[in-house]
Protein backbone atom coordinates (compact mmCIF):
# COMPACT_ATOMS: atom_id res chain seq x y z
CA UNK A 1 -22.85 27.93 25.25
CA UNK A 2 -24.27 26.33 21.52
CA UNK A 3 -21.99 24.79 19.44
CA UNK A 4 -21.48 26.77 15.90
CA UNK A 5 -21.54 23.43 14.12
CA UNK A 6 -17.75 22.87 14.05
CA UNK A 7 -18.50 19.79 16.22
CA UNK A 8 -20.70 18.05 14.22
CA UNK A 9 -18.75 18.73 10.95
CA UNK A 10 -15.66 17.76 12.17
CA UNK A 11 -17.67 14.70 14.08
CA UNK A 12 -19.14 13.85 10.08
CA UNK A 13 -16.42 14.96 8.27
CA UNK A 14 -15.19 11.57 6.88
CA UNK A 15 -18.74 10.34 5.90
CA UNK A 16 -19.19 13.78 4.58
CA UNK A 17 -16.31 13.73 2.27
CA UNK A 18 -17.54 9.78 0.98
CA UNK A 19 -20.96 10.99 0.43
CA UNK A 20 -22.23 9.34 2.82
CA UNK A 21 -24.76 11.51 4.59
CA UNK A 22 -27.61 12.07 3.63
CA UNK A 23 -28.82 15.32 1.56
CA UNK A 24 -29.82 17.32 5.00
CA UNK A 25 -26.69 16.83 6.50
CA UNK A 26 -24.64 17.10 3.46
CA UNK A 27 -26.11 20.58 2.48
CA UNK A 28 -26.18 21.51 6.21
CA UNK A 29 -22.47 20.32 6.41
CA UNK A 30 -21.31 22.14 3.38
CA UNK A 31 -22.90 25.29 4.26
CA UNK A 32 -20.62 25.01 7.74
CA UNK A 33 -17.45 24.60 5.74
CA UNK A 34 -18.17 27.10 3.60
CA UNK A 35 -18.64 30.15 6.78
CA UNK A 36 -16.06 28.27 8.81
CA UNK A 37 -12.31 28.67 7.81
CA UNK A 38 -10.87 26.74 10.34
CA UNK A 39 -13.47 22.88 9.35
CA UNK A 40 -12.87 24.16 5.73
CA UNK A 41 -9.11 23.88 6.32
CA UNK A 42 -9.53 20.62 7.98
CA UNK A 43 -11.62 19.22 5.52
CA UNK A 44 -8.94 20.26 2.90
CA UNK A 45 -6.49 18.21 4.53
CA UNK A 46 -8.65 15.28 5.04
CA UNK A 47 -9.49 15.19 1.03
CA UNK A 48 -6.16 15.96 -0.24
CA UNK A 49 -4.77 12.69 2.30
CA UNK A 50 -7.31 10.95 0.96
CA UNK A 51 -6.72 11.59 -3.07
CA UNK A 52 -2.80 11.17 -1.91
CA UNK A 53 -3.87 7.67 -0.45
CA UNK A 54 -5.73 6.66 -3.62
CA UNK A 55 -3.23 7.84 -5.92
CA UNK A 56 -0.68 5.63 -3.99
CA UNK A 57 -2.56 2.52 -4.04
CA UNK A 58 -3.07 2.85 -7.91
CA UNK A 59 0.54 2.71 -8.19
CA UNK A 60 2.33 -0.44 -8.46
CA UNK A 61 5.67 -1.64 -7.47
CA UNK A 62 8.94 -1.74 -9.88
CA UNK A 63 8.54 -5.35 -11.65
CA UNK A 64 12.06 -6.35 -10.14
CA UNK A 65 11.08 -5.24 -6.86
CA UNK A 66 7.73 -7.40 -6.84
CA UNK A 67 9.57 -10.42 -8.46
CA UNK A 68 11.83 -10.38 -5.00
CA UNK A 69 9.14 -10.18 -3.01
CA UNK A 70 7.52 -13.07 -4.81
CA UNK A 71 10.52 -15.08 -4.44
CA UNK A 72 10.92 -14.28 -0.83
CA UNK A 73 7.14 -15.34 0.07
CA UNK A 74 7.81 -18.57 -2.04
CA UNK A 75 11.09 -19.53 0.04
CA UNK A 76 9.08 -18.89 3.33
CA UNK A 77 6.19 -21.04 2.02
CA UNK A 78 8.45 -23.69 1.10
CA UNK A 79 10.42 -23.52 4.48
CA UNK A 80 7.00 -23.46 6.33
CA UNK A 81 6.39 -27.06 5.16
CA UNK A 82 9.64 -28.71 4.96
C-alpha cells in the first residue's frame, strides 16, 4: 500500500510552515495540502497556534505586574547571598 503523501507532509509540516524546505518539497508539499482536506486542516491549526504564540510573546506584562516580579527576583537574589 503507497502512502498518498499525508505522511511526509504531516512528517515536514513544521519546516514547511517556516520555510524551511527547500523549493521541491515546498511546491510538492503545498500541492498535498491543497488535494488533501484532512493535512490542510492540520496545517491550519499548526499556523494559527503558531501566529497565536507570536502574538503572545509580543505582548508584555501590566507595568505593576512586572515591577512585582522584579521586586520578588531582587529579594531572592539578596536572600541567596546573605
Amino acid at each position: 500500500m503507497s502512502d498518498c503523501g499525508c505522511e511526509k507532509a504531516r512528517r515536514d509540516l513544521e519546516e514547511y510552515l517556516r520555510n524551511e524546505v527547500c523549493k521541491t518539497e515546498h511546491a510538492d508539499i503545498r500541492e498535498h495540502l491543497e488535494s488533501c482536506p484532512a493535512c490542510r486542516d492540520e496545517a491550519l491549526v499548526s499556523r494559527t497556534l503558531t501566529e497565536v504564540v507570536a502574538r503572545a510573546c509580543r505582548e508584555s506584562a501590566p507595568e505593576e505586574l512586572r515591577d512585582q516580579v522584579l521586586a520578588r527576583l531582587r529579594e531572592a537574589q539578596e536572600a541567596a547571598h546573605a
